[in-house]
PDB file of N, CA and C in Angstrom:
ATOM      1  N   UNK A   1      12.887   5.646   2.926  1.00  0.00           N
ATOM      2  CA  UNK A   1      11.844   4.636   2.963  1.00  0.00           C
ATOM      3  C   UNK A   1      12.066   3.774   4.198  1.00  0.00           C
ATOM      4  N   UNK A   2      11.318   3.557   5.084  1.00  0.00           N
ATOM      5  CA  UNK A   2      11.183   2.576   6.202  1.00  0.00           C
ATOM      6  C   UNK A   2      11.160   1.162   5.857  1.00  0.00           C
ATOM      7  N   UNK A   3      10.378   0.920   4.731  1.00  0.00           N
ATOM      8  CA  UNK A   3      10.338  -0.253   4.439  1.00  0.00           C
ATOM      9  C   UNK A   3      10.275  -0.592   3.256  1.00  0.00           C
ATOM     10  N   UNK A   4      10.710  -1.778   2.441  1.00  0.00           N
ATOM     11  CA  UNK A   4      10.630  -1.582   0.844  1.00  0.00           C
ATOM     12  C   UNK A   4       9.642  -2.212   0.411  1.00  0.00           C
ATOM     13  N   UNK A   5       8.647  -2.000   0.452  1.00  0.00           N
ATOM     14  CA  UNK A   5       7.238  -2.713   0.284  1.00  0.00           C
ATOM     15  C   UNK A   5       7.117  -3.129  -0.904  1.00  0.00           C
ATOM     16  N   UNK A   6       8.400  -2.491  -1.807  1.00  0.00           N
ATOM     17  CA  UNK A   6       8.471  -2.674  -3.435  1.00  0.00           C
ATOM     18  C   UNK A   6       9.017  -4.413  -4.052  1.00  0.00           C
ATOM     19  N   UNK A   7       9.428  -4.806  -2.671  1.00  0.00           N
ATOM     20  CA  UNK A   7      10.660  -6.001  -2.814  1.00  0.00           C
ATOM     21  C   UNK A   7       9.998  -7.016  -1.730  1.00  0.00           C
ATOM     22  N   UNK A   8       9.664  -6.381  -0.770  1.00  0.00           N
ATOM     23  CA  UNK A   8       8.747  -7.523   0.030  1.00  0.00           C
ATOM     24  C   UNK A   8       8.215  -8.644   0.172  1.00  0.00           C
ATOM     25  N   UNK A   9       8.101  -9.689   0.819  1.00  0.00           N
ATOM     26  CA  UNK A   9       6.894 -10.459   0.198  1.00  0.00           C
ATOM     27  C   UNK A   9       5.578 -10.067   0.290  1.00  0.00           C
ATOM     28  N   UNK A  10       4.809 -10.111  -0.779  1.00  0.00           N
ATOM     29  CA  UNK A  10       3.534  -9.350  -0.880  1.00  0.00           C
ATOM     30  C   UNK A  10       2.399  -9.229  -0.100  1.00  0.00           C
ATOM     31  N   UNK A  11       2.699 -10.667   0.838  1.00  0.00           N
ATOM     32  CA  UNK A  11       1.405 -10.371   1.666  1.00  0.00           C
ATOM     33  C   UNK A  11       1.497  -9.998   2.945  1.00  0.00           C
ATOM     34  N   UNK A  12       2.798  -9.762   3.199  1.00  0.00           N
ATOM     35  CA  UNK A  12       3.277  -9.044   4.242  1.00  0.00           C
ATOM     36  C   UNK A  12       3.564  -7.495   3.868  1.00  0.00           C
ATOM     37  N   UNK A  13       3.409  -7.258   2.931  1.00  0.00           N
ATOM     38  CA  UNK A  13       3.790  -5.602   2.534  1.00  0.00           C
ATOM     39  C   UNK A  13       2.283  -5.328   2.450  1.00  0.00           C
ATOM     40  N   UNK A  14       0.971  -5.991   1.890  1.00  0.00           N
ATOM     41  CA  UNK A  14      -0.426  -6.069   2.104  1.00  0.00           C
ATOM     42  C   UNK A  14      -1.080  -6.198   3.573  1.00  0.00           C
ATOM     43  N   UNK A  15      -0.598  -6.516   4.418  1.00  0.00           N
ATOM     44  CA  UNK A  15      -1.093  -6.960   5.717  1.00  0.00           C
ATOM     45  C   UNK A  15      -0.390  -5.422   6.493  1.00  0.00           C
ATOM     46  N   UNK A  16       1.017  -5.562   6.498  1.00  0.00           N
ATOM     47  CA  UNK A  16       1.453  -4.089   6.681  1.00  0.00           C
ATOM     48  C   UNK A  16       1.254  -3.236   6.262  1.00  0.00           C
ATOM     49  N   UNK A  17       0.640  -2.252   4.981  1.00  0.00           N
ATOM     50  CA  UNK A  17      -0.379  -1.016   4.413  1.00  0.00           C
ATOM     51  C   UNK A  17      -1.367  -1.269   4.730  1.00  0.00           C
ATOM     52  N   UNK A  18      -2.242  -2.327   4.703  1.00  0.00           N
ATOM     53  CA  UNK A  18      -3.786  -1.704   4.863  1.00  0.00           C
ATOM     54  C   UNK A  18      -3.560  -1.444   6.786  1.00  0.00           C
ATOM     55  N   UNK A  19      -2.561  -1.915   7.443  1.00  0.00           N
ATOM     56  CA  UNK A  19      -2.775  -1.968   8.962  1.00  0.00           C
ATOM     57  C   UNK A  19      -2.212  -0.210   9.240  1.00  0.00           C
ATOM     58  N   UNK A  20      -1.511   0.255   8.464  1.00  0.00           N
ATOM     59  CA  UNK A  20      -0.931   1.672   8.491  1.00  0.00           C
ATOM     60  C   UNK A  20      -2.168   2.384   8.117  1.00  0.00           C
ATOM     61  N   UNK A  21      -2.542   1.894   6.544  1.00  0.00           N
ATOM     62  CA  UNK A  21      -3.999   2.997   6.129  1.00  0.00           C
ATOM     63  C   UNK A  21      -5.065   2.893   6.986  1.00  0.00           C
ATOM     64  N   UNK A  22      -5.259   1.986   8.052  1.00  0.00           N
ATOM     65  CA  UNK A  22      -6.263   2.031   8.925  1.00  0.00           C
ATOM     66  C   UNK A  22      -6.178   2.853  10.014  1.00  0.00           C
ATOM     67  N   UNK A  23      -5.073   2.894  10.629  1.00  0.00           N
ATOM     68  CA  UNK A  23      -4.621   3.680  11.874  1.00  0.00           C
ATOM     69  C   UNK A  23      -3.606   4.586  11.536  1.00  0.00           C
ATOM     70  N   UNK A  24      -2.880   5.143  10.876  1.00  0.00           N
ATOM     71  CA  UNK A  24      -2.299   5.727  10.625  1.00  0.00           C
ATOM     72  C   UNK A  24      -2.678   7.000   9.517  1.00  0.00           C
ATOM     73  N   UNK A  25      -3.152   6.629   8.104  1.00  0.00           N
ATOM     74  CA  UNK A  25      -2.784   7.428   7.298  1.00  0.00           C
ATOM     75  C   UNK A  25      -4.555   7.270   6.394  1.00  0.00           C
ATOM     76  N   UNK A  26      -4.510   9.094   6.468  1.00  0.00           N
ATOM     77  CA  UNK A  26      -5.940   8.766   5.848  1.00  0.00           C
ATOM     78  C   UNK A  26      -6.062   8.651   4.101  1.00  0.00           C
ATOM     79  N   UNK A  27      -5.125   8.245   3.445  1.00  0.00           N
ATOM     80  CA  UNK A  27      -4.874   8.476   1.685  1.00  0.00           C
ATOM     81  C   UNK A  27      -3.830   7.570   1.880  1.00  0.00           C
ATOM     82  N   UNK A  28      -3.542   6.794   0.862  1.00  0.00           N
ATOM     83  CA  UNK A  28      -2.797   6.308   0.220  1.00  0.00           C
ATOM     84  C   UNK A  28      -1.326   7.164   0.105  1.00  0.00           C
ATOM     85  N   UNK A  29      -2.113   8.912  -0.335  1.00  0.00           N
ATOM     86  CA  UNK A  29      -0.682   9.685  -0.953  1.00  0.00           C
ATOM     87  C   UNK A  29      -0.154  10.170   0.298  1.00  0.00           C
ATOM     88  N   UNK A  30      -1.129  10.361   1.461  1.00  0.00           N
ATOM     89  CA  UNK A  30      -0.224  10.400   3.338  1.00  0.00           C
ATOM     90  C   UNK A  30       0.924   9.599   3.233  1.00  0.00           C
ATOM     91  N   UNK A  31       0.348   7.662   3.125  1.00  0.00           N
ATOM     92  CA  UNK A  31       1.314   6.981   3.145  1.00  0.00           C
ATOM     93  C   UNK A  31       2.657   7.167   2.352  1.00  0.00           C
ATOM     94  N   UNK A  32       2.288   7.389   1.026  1.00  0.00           N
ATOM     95  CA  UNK A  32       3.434   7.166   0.477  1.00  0.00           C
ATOM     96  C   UNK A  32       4.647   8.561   0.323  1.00  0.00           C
ATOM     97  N   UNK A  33       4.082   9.560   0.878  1.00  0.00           N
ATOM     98  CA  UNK A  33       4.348  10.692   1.006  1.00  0.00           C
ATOM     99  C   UNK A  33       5.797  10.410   2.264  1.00  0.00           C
ATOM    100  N   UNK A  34       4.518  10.104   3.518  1.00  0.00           N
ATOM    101  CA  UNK A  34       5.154  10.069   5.249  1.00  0.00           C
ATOM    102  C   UNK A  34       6.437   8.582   4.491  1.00  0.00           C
ATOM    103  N   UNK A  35       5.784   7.726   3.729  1.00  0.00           N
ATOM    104  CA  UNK A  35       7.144   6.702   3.879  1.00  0.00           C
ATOM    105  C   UNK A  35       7.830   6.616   2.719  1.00  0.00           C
ATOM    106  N   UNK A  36       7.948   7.421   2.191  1.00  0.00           N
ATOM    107  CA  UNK A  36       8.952   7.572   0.812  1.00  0.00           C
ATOM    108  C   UNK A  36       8.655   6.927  -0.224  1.00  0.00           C
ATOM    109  N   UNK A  37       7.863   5.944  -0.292  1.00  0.00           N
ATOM    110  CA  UNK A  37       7.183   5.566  -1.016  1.00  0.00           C
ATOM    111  C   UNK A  37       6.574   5.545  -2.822  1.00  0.00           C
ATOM    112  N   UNK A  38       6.988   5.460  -4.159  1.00  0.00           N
ATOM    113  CA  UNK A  38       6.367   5.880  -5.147  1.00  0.00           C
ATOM    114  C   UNK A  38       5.199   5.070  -5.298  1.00  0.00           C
ATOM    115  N   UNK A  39       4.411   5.909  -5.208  1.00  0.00           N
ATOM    116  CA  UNK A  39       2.811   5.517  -5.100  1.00  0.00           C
ATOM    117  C   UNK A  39       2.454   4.796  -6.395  1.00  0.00           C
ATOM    118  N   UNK A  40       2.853   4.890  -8.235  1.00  0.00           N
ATOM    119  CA  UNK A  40       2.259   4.326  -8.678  1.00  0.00           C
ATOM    120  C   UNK A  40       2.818   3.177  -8.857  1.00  0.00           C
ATOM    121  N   UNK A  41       4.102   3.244  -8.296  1.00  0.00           N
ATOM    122  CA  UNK A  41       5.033   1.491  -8.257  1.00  0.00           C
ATOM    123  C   UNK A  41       4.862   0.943  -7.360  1.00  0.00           C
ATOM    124  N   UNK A  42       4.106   1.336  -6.405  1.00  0.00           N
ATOM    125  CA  UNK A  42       3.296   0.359  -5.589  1.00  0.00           C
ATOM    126  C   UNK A  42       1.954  -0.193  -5.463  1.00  0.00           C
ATOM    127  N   UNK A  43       0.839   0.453  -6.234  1.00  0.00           N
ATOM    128  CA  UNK A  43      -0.528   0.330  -7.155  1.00  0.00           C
ATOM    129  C   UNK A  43       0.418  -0.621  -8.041  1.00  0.00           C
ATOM    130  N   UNK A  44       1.112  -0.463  -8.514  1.00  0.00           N
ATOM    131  CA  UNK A  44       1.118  -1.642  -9.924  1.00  0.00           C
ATOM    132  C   UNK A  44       1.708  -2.779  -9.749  1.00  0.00           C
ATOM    133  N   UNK A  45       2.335  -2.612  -8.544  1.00  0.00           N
ATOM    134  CA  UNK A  45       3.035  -4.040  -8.229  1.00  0.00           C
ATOM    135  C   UNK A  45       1.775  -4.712  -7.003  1.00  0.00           C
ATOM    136  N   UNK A  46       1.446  -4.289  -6.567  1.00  0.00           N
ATOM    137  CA  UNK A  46      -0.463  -4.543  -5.930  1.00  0.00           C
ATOM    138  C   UNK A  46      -1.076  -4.878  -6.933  1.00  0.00           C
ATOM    139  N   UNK A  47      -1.151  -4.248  -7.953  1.00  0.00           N
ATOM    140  CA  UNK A  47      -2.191  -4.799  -9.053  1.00  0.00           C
ATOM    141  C   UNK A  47      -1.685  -5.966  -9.407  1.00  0.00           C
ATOM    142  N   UNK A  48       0.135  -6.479  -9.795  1.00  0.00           N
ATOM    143  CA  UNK A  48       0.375  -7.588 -10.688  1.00  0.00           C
ATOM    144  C   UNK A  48       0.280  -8.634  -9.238  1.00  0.00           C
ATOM    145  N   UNK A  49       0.184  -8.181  -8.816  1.00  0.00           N
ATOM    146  CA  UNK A  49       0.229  -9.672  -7.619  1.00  0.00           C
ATOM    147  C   UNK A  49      -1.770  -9.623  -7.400  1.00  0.00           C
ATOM    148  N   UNK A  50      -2.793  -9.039  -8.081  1.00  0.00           N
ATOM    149  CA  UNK A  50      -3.973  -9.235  -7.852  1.00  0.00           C
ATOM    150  C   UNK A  50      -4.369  -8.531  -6.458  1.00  0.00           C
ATOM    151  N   UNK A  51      -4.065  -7.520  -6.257  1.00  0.00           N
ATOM    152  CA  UNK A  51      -4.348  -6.420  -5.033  1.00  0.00           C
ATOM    153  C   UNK A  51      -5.003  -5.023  -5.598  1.00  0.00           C
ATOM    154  N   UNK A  52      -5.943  -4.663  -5.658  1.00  0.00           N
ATOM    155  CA  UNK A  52      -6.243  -2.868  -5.923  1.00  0.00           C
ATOM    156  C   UNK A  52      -6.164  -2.514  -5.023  1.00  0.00           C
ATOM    157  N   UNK A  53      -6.283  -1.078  -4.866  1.00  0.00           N
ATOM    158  CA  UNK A  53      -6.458   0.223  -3.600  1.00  0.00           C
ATOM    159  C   UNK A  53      -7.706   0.606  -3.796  1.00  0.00           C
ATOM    160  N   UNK A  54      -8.584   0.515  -3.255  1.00  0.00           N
ATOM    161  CA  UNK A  54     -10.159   1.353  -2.934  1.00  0.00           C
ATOM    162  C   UNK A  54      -9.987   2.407  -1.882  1.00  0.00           C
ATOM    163  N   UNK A  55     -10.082   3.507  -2.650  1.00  0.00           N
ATOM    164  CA  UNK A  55      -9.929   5.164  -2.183  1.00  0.00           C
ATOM    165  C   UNK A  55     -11.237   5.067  -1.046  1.00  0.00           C
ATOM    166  N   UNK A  56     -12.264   4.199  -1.243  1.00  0.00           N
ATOM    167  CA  UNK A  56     -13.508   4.637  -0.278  1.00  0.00           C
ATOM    168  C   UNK A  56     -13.294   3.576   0.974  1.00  0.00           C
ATOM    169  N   UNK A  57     -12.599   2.826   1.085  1.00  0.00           N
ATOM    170  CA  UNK A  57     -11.979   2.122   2.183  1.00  0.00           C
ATOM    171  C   UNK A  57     -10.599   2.391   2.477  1.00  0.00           C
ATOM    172  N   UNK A  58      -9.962   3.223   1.902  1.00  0.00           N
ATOM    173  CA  UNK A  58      -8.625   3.109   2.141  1.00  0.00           C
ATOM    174  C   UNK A  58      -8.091   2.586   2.471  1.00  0.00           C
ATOM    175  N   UNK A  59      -7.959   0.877   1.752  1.00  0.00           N
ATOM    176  CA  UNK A  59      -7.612  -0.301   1.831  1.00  0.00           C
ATOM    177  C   UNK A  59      -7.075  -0.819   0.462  1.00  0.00           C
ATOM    178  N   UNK A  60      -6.323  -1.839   0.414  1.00  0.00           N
ATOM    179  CA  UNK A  60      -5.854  -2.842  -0.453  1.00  0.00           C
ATOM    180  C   UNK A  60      -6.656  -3.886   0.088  1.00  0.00           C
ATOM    181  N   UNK A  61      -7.330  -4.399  -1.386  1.00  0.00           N
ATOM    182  CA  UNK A  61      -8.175  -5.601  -1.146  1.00  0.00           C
ATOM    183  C   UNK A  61      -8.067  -6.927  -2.552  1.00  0.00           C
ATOM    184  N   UNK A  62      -8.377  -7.454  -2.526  1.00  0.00           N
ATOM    185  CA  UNK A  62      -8.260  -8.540  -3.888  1.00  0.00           C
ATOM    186  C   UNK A  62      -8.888  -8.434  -4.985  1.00  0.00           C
ATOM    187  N   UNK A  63      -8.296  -8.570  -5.977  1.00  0.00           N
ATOM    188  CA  UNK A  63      -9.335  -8.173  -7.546  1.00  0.00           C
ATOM    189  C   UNK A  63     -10.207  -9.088  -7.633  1.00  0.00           C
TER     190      UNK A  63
END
């Protein structure tokens, strides 16, 4: 893992993914694939801090 986005502060682990899913990675599962990443412990810790993932923006945005 490059970075622990799991432990982070959140709006810097939010500001850093959606800036990767924009230029970098076209899915969510790219990202978490290319950065080691477990994809649904990072959806759920996005969700408890009030963040979803929208698959049609491939973005994290606010509930």
């Amino acid at each position: 893992m490059k970075y622990n986005y799991l432990t982070m502060d959140i709006n810097i682990a939010y500001s850093m993914l959606n800036m990767k899913l924009r230029d970098f990675y076209s899915s969510i599962e790219d990202l978490c694939e290319d950065e080691g990443v477990d994809k649904e412990a990072l959806i759920s810790r996005f969700k408890d801090n009030g963040f979803i993932y929208n698959n049609s923006t491939n973005q994290f945005t606010n509930i």
